[in-house]
C-alpha atoms as a PDB file:
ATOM      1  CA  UNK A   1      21.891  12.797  -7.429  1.00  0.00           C
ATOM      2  CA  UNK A   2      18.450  12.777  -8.305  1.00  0.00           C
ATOM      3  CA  UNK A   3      18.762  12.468 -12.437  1.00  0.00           C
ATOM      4  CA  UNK A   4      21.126  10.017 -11.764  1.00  0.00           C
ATOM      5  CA  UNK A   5      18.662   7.867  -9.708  1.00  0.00           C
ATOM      6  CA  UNK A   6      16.089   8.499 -12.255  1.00  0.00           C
ATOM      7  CA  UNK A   7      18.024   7.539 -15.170  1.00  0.00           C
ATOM      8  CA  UNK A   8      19.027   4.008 -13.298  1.00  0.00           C
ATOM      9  CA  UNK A   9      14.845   3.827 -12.545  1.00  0.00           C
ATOM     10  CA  UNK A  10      14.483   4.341 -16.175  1.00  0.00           C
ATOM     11  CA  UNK A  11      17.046   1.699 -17.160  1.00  0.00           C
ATOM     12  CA  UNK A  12      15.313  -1.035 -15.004  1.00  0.00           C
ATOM     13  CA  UNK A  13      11.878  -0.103 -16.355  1.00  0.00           C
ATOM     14  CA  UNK A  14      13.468  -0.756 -19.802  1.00  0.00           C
ATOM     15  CA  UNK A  15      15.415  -3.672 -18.826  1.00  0.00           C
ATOM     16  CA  UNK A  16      11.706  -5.228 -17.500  1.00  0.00           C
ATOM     17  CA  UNK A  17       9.987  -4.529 -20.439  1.00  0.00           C
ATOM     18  CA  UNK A  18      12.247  -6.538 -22.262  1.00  0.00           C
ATOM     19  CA  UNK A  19      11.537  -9.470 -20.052  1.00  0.00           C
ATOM     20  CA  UNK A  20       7.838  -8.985 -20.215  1.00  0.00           C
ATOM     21  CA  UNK A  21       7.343  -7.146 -16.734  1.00  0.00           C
ATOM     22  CA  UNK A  22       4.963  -5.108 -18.350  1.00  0.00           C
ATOM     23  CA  UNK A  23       3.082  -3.390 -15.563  1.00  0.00           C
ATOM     24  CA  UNK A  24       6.424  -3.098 -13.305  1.00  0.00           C
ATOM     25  CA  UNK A  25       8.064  -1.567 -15.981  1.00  0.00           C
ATOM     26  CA  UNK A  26       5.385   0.871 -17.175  1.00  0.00           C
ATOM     27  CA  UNK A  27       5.035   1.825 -13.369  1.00  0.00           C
ATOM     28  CA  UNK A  28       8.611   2.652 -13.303  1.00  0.00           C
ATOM     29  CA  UNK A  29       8.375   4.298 -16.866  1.00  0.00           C
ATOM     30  CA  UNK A  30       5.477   6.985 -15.437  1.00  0.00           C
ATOM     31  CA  UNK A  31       7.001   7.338 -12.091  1.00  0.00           C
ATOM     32  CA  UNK A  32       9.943   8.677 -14.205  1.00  0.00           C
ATOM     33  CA  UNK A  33       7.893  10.250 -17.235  1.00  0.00           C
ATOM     34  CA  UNK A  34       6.086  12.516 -14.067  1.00  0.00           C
ATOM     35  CA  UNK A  35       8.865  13.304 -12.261  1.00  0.00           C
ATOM     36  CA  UNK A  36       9.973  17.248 -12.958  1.00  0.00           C
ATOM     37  CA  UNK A  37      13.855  16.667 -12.938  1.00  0.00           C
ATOM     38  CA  UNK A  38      13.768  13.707 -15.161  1.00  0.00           C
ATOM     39  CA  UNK A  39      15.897  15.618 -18.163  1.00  0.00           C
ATOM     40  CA  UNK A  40      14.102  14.903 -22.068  1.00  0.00           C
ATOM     41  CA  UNK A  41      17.035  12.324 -23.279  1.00  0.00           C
ATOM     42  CA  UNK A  42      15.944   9.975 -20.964  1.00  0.00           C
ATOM     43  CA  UNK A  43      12.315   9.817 -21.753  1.00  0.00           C
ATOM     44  CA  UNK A  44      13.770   9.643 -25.463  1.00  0.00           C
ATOM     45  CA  UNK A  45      16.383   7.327 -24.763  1.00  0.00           C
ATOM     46  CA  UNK A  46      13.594   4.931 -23.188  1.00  0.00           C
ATOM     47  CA  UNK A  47      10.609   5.350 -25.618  1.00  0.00           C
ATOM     48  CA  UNK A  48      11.934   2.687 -28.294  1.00  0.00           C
ATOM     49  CA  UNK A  49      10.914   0.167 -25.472  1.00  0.00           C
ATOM     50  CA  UNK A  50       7.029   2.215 -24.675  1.00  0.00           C
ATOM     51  CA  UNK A  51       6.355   2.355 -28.314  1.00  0.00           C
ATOM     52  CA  UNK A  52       2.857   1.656 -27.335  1.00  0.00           C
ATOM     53  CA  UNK A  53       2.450   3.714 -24.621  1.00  0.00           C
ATOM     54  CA  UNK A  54       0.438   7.062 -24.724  1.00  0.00           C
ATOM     55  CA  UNK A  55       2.404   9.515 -22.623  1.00  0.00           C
ATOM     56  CA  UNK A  56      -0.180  11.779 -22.903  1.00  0.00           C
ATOM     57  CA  UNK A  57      -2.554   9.983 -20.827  1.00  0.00           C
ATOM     58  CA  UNK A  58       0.405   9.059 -18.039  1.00  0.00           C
ATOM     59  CA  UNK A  59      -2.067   9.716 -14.933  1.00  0.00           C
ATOM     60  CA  UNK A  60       1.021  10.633 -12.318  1.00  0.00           C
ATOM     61  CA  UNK A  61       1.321  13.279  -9.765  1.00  0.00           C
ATOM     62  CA  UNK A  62       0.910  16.917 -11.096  1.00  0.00           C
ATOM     63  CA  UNK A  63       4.549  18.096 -11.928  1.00  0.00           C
ATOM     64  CA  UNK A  64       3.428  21.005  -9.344  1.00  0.00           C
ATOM     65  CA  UNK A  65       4.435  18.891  -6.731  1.00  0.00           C
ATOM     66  CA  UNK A  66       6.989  20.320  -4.365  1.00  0.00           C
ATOM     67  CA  UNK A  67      10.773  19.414  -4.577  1.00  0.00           C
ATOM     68  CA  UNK A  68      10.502  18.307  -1.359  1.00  0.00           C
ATOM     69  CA  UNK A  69       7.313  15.776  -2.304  1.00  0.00           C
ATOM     70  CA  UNK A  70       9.086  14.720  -5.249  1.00  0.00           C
ATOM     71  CA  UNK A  71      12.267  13.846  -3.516  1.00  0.00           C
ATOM     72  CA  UNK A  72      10.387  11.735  -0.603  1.00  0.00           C
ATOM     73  CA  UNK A  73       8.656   9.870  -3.569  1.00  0.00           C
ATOM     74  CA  UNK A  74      11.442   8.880  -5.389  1.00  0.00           C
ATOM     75  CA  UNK A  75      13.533   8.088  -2.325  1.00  0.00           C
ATOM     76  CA  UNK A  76       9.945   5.460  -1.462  1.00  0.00           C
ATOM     77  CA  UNK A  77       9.939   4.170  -4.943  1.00  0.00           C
ATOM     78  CA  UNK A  78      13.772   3.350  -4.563  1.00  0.00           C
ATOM     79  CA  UNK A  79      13.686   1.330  -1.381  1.00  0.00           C
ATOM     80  CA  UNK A  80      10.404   0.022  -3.416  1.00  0.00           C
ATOM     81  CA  UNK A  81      12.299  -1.436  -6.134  1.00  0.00           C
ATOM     82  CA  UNK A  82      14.921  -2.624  -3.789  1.00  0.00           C
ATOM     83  CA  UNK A  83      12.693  -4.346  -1.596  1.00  0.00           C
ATOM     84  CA  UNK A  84      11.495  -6.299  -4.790  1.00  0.00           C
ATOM     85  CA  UNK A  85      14.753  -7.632  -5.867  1.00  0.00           C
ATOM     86  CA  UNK A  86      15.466  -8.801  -2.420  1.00  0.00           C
ATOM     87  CA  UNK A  87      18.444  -5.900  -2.360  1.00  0.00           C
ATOM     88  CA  UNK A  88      17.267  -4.939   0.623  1.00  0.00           C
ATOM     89  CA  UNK A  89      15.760  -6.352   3.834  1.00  0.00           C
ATOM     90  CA  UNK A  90      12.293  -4.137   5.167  1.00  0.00           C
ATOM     91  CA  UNK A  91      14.098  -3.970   8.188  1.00  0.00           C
ATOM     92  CA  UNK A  92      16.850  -2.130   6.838  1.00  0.00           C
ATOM     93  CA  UNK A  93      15.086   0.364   4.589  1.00  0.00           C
ATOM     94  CA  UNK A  94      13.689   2.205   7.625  1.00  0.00           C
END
């Protein structure tokens, strides 16, 4: 499940950049970019839309993280992302 939820991440950090949510969409690009399961296609897959962006200097958590760190995180910026489009009510994401 968790490539899956990465990859969709990924997509909306693309599909922002294209409407000029540039820091929204570069925050969802690194979150992704630093995440240890994120598989190589996707970061490929996504880099036509980053072409200026230095992955090399991506300052996101150390891929050392636990699993179990990594898995909270992405779970938070989920519910993040979903409390931002209005998906989801604060109430109901605890």
């Amino acid at each position: 499940m968790t490539p899956l939820s990465l990859h969709a991440l990924m997509g909306l950090a693309c599909a922002l950049a294209t409407e000029g949510e540039g820091i929204r969409s570069v925050e969802l690009y690194q979150f992704v970019h630093g995440h240890s399961q994120t598989p190589a296609i996707y970061l490929e897959m996504a880099a036509r839309w980053f072409p200026d962006l230095d992955v090399s200097d991506l300052a996101m958590e150390s891929k050392t993280a636990s699993e179990w760190n990594e898995n909270r995180a992405l779970k938070e910026m989920v519910v993040r992302v979903l409390l931002v489009s209005g998906t989801v009510s604060s109430k109901s994401s605890s």
